[in-house]
Each structure stands twice: as structure tokens, then as C-alpha cells.
Protein backbone atom coordinates (compact mmCIF):
# COMPACT_ATOMS: atom_id res chain seq x y z
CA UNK A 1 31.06 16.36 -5.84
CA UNK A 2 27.98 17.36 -3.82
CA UNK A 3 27.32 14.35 -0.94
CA UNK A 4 23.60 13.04 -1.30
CA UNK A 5 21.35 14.18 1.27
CA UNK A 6 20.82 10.40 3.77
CA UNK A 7 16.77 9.65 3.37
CA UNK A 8 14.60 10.88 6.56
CA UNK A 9 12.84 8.18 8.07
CA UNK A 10 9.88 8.30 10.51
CA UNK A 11 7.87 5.76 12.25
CA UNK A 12 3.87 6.45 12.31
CA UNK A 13 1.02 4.06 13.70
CA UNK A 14 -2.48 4.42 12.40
CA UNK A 15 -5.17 2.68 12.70
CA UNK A 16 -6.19 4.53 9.01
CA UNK A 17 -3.40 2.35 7.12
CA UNK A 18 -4.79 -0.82 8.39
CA UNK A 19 -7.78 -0.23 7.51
CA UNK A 20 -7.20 0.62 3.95
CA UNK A 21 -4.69 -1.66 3.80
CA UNK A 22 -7.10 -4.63 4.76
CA UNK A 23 -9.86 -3.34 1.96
CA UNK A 24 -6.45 -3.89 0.18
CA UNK A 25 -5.92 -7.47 1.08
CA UNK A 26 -9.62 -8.30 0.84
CA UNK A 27 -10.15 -7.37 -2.47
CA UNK A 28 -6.63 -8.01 -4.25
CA UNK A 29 -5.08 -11.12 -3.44
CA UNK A 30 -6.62 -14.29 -4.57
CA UNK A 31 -4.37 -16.23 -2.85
CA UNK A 32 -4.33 -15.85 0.97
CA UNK A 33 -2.35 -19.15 1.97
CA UNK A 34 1.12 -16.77 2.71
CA UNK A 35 -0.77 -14.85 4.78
CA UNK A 36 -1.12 -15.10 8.24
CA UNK A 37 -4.74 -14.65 7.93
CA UNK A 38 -5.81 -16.58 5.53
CA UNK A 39 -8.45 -17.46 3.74
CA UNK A 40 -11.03 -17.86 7.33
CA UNK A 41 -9.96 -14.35 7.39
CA UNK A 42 -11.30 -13.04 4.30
CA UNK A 43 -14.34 -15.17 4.11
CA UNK A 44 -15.01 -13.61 7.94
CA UNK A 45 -15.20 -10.64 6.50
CA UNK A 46 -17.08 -10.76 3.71
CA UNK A 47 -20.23 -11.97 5.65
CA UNK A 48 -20.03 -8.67 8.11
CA UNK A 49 -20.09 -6.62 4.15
CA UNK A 50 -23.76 -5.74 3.21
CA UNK A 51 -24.03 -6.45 -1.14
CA UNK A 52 -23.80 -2.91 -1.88
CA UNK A 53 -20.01 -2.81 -0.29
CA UNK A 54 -18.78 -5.60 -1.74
CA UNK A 55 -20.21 -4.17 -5.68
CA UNK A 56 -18.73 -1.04 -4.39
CA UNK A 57 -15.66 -2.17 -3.86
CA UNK A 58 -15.74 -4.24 -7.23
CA UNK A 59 -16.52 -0.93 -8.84
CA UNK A 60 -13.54 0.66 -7.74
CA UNK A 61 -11.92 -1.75 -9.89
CA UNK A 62 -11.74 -4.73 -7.59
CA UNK A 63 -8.42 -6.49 -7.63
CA UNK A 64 -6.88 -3.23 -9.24
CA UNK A 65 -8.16 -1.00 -6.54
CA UNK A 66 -5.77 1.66 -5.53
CA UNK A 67 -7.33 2.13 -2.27
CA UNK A 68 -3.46 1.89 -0.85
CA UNK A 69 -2.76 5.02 -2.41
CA UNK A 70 -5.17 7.12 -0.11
CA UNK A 71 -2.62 6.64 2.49
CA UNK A 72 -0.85 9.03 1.10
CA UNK A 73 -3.16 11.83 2.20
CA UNK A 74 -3.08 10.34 5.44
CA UNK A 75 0.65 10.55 5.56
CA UNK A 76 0.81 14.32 4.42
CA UNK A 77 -1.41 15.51 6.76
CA UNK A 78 -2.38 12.45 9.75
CA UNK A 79 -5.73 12.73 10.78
CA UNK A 80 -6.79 11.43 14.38
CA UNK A 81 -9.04 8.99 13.60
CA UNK A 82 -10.99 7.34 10.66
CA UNK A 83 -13.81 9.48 10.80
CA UNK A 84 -11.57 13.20 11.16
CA UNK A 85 -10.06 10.75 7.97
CA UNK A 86 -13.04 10.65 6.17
CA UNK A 87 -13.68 14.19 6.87
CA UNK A 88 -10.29 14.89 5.32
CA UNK A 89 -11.48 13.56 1.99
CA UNK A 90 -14.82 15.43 2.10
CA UNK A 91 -12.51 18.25 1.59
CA UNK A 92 -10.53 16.88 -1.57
CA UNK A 93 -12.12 17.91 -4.90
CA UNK A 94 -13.57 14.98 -7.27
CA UNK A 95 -10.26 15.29 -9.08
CA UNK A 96 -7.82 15.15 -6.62
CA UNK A 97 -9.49 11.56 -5.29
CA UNK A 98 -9.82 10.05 -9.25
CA UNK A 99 -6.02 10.92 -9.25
CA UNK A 100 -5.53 8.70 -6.33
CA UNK A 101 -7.95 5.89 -7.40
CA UNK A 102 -6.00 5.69 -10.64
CA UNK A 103 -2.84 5.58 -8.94
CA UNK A 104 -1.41 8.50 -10.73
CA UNK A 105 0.81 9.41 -7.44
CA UNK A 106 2.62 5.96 -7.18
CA UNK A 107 4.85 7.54 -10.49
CA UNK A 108 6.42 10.56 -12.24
CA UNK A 109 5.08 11.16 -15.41
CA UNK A 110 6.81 13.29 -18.33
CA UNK A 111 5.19 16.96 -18.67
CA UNK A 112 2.94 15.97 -21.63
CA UNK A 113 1.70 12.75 -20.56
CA UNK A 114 1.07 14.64 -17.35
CA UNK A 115 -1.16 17.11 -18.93
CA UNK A 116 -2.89 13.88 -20.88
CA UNK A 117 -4.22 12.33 -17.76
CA UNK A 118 -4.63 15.61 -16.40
CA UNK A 119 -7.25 15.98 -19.34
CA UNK A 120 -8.58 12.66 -18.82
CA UNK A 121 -9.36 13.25 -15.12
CA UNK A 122 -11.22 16.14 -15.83
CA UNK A 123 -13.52 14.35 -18.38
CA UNK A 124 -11.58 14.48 -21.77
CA UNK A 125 -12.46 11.28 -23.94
CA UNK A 126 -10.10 11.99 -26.49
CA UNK A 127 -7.32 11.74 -24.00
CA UNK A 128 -8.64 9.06 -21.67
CA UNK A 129 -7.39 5.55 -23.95
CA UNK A 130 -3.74 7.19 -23.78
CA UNK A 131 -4.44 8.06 -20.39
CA UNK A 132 -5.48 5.06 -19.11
CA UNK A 133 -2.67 3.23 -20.95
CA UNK A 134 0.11 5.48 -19.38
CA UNK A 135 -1.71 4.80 -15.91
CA UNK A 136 -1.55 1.23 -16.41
CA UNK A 137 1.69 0.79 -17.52
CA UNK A 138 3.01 -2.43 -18.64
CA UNK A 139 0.08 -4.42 -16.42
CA UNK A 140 -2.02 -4.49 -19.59
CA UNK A 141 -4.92 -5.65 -17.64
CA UNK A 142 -5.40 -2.75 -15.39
CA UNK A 143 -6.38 -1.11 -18.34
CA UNK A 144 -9.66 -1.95 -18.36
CA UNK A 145 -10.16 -1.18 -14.46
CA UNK A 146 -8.61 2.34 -15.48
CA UNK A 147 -10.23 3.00 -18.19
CA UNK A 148 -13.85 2.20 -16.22
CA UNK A 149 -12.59 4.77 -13.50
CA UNK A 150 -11.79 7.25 -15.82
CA UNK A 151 -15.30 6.89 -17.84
CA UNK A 152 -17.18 7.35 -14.52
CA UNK A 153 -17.95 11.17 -13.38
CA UNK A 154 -15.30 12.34 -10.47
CA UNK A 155 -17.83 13.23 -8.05
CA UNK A 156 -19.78 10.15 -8.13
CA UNK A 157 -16.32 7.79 -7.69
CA UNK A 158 -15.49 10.61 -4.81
CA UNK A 159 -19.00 9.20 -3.20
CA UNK A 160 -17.93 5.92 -3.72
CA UNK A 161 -15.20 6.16 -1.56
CA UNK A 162 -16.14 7.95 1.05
CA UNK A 163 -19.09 5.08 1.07
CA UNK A 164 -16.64 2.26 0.65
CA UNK A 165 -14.48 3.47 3.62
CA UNK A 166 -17.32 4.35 5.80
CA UNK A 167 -19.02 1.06 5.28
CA UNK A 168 -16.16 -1.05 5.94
CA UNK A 169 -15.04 0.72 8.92
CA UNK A 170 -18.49 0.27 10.38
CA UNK A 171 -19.40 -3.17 8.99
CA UNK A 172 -15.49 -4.85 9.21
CA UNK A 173 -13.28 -3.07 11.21
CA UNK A 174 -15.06 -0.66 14.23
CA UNK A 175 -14.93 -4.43 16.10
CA UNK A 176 -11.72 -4.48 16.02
CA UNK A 177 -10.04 -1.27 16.06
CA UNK A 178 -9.32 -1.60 19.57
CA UNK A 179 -6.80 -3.97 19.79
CA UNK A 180 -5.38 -3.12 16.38
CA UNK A 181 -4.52 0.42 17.68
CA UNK A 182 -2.79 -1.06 20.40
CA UNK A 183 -0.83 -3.57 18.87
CA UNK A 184 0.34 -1.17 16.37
CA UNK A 185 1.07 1.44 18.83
CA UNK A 186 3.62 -0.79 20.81
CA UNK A 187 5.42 -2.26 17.92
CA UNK A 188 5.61 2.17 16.48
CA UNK A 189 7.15 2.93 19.93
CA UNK A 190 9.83 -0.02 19.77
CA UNK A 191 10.65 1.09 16.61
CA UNK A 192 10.51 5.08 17.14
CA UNK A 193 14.06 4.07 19.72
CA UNK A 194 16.07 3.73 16.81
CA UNK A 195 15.18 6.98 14.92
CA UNK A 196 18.57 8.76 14.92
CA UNK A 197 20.29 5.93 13.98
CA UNK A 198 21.77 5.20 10.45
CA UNK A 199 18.48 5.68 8.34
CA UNK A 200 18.89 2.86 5.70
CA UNK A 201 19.36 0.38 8.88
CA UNK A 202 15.97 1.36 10.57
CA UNK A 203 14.79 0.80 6.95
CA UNK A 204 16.48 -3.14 7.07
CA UNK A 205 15.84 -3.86 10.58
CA UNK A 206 11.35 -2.80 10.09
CA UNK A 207 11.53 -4.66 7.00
CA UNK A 208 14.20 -6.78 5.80
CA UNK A 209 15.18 -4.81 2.94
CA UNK A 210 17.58 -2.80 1.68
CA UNK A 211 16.53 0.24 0.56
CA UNK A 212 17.83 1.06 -3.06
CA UNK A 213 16.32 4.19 -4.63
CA UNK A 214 17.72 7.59 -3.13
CA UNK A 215 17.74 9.26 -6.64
CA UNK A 216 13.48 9.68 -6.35
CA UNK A 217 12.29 9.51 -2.79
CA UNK A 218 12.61 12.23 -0.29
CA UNK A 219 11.48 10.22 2.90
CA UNK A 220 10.51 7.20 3.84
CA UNK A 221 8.08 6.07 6.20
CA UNK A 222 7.50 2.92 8.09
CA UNK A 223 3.79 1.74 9.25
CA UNK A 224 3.56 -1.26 11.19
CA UNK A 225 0.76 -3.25 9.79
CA UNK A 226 -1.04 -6.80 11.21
CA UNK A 227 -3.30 -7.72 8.25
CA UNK A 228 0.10 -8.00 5.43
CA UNK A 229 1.67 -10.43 8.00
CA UNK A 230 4.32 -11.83 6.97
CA UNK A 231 4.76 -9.61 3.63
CA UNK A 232 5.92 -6.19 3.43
CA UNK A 233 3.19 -3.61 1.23
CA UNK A 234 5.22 -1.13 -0.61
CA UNK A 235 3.32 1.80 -1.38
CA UNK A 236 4.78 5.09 -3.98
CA UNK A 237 3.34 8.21 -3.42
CA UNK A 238 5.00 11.24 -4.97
CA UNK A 239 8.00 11.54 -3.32
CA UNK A 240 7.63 9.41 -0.20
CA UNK A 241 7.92 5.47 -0.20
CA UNK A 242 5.41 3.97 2.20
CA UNK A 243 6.69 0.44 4.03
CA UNK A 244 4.12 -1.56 5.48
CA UNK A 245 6.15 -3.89 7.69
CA UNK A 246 4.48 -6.81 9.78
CA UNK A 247 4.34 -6.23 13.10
CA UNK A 248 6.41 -9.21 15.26
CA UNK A 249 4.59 -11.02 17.63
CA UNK A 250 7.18 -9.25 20.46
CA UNK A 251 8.96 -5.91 18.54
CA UNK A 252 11.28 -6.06 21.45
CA UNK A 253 12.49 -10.02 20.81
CA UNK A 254 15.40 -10.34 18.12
CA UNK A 255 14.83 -13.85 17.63
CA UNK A 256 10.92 -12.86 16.49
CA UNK A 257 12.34 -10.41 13.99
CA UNK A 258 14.97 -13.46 12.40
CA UNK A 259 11.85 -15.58 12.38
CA UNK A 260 9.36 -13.34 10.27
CA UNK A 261 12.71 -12.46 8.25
CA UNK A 262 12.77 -16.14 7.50
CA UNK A 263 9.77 -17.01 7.46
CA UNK A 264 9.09 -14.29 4.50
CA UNK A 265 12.40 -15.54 2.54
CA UNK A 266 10.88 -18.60 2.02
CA UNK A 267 7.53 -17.56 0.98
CA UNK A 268 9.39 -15.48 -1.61
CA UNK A 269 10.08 -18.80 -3.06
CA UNK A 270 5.93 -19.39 -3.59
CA UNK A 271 5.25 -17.12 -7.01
CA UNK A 272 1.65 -16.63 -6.13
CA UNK A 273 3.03 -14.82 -3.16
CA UNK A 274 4.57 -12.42 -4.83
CA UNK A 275 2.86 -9.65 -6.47
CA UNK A 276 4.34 -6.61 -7.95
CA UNK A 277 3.96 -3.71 -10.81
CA UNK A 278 5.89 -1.66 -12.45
CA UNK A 279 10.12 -1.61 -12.80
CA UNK A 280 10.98 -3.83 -10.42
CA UNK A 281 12.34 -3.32 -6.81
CA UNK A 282 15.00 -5.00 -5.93
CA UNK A 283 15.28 -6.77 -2.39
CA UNK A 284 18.39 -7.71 -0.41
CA UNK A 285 17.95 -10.41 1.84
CA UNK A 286 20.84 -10.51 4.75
CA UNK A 287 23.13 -12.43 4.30
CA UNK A 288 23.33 -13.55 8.36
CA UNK A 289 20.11 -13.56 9.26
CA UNK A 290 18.66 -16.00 6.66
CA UNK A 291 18.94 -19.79 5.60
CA UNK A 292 20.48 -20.27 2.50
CA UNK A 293 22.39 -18.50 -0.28
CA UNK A 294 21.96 -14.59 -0.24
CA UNK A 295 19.56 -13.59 -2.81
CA UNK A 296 18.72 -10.41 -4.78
CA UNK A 297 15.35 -10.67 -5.82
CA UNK A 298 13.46 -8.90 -8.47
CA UNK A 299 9.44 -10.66 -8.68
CA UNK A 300 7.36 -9.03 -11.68
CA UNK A 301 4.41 -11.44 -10.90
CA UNK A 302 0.77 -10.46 -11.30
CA UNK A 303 0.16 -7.27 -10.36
CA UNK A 304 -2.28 -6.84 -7.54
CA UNK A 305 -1.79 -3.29 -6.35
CA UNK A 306 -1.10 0.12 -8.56
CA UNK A 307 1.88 1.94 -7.33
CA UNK A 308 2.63 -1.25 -4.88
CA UNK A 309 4.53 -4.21 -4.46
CA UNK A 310 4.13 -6.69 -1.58
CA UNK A 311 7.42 -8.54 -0.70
């Protein structure tokens, strides 16, 4: 019996995650309270946004967005900064960025239903209500987000984007890119000591939970993120799974890490809180670390995110 290859794991801090990951935030969770930014946070924000980024964003189906799923690129091949980032996607044909706003990467898809979205990408009407169906899985009211994505021409939701990521950076984040490179920086470096270690414990230790599902992903990798405080995003993408861990207020201080750990276990218990799509993932909580009985939690709440769950 052949021994399963352990998962690589690798540690990478960007300020191009945060960024999309806050579009993320801003336009998919109604409910900020379990966040440590809260709802000042968001509202902050939206006043720096001229009109025509907020319909933007709207138009790239709003709470359904899969704006997380452009990290991908970023992940295959890192760009430098967010505009060598936005020259990355100049680069990407209409098609390849429609596959990504649809979230078509966060899953495997049989050969014919493949070639079905395939056609529906590329403009097919016949195939885009089956399509846009298979894309939405059992969230049946993503459909409609889909289905509006897949009606609209590729190269004008490829504008869109670019638009969208431009304007936000300039508008939203450029202020404060500064410290956020830093921060995440430090808390990357503290965690980049323990590569070499037992994989699925660097895993546990970023994030607080055990990772489960060997048979589909190749690698994992770990981005330390500020704006999902205290959750953990968990993004799909081909073969790589994508943890978004909160970055601890001091990466070097144990007693931090148990703190965020517990502070997150008990906002499980909060179902707005928890979003999720898709099969469920299954999270276990240490058994030492936490209050109370250990707990294997599966949340299929209201999905927020295509291809993503946030723990």
C-alpha cells in the first residue's frame, strides 16, 4: 500500500489578499458584530467609495461576489504589488477572469458539466441555465448572481474588475497599506519558523483547525489576514486550499494564540457568524486549548462566499 504524499505547506504575506479579501468582507457579510471591525468599519469605508464602485461591486454580484477567488492567480504566480497585480490580470483573457468571478476554480467538475460551463463562459445561452445551476450548487440563490455574470459579455466583466480593484485600492485601501504590509509581514515571518515541521500542525497552530481533506488538495497555503479577525476565510482553488488566518495581536505570544482560539470557538456558537457553501468542512477544535466539550463542527449557514467558508 502506497503511503500518501504529507500536504506542502507555505506561509505567504500579501498585501493583494487583504485587499481582496476586505472587498470580500465589505460586500458579503451583513452581519459584522463577530468581527473585529465591525460595523464603524464598513460604514468607514463606504464613504471613501465614489457611487460607481459601490454599483460596481453590486454588479459583480454583490454578496455572491467571488472576488476571493482571484487570489488564486496571485498565489500561482505572486505579483509584487497591487498594481504589477492588476497588471497580471490585464494579461488574463475575458474568459479566464468570468471563470474566476463564477467561482468555477473553488470545485472539480465532471468532464461534461465541465465542457457545459465551458460553453456558457464563452457565450452559449443554451448551456448557461445548466451552467449557472452547476456553478451554484446547492446555494439556490447564487443562481441568480451567476446567471447575471454569465449573461454579461467577458470582456466588459474583465473591465469591471480591473475597475473594481483599482478603485478600491485607491479610494479604501492605498491609506492604509502601510501598516497592513507590516503587520502581516511580522506575523508571515513568525510563522515561516515552523515550516519543516509536521505540516498538518503548522496547519492547527495558524488556524485552529484540523486539516481533513488530503484526497483533493495538493498544497496548502496560509495568509495571515487583519480584516477576517477573529474568523478564518477558507478559500478552494483548483488544487490548493487557501487559509486566511487572523493575525494575533503578538504571533510570538502563546497565550494570544489560546485567546483568538477561544475567542473564535465561541463565536462559532453565533449562527449568523458562520457562513459556508458547499459539502461541508469539518473543524476540530482542540481539545486543550479550548473551554468546554470538544466539538466537531460542520455550519451549512448562508452562504456568503463561492468556493469559501469562513470559520
Amino acid at each position: 500500500m502506497l503511503k500518501a504524499k504529507p500536504i506542502r505547506v507555505d506561509v505567504e504575506a500579501s498585501p493583494i489578499y487583504e485587499l481582496l479579501l476586505q472587498m470580500v468582507v465589505f460586500s458579503g457579510f451583513e452581519n459584522l458584530e463577530t468581527f473585529d471591525v465591525g460595523r464603524d468599519w464598513a460604514e468607514s469605508r463606504r464613504q471613501r467609495c465614489p457611487a460607481g464602485l459601490l454599483q460596481a461591486l453590486d454588479h459583480l454580484g454583490g454578496q455572491f461576489a467571488n472576488l476571493d477567488q482571484l487570489m488564486g492567480i496571485q498565489a500561482a504566480t505572486p505579483s509584487p504589488s497591487i498594481p504589477a497585480f492588476l497588471h497580471r490580470l490585464e494579461q488574463l483573457t475575458p474568459r479566464e477572469i468570468v471563470l474566476h468571478l463564477t467561482g468555477f476554480y473553488s470545485e472539480l467538475y465532471p468532464e461534461d458539466l465541465e465542457s457545459t460551463i465551458m460553453a456558457a463562459v464563452s457565450g452559449s445561452r443554451k448551456a448557461r441555465s445548466t451552467a449557472a445551476r452547476a456553478l451554484a450548487g446547492d446555494m439556490r440563490e447564487r443562481h441568480g448572481a451567476i446567471a447575471r455574470l454569465l449573461a454579461t459579455p467577458a470582456a466588459d466583466l474583465k473591465e469591471l474588475v480591473l475597475a473594481v480593484i483599482k478603485g478600491w485600492y485607491e479610494s479604501v485601501f492605498a491609506a492604509d497599506e502601510g501598516i497592513a504590509r507590516s503587520l502581516l509581514a511580522a506575523d508571515a515571518r513568525a510563522k515561516h519558523t515552523l515550516i519543516g515541521t509536521n505540516p498538518e500542525h503548522l496547519i492547527l497552530i495558524a488556524t485552529g483547525i484540523k486539516f481533513g481533506v488530503k484526497d483533493r488538495f495538493r498544497k496548502v497555503l496560509l495568509i495571515p489576514t487583519l480584516v477576517m479577525r477573529p474568523w478564518v476565510a477558507v478559500v478552494n482553488y483548483k488544487r490548493l486550499r487557501i487559509y486566511g488566518y487572523p493575525v494575533a495581536e503578538d504571533p510570538t505570544s502563546i497565550e494570544t494564540a489560546r485567546r483568538g482560539l477561544a475567542r473564535t470557538y465561541h463565536a462559532l456558537g453565533d449562527e449568523a457568524g458562520c457562513r459556508s457553501i458547499g459539502a461541508p468542512i469539518f473543524v476540530n477544535l482542540p481539545r486543550g486549548d479550548l473551554a468546554g466539550p470538544p466539538e466537531c463542527l460542520a455550519h451549512r449557514k448562508r452562504g456568503l462566499l463561492a468556493g469559501s467558508t469562513t470559520f
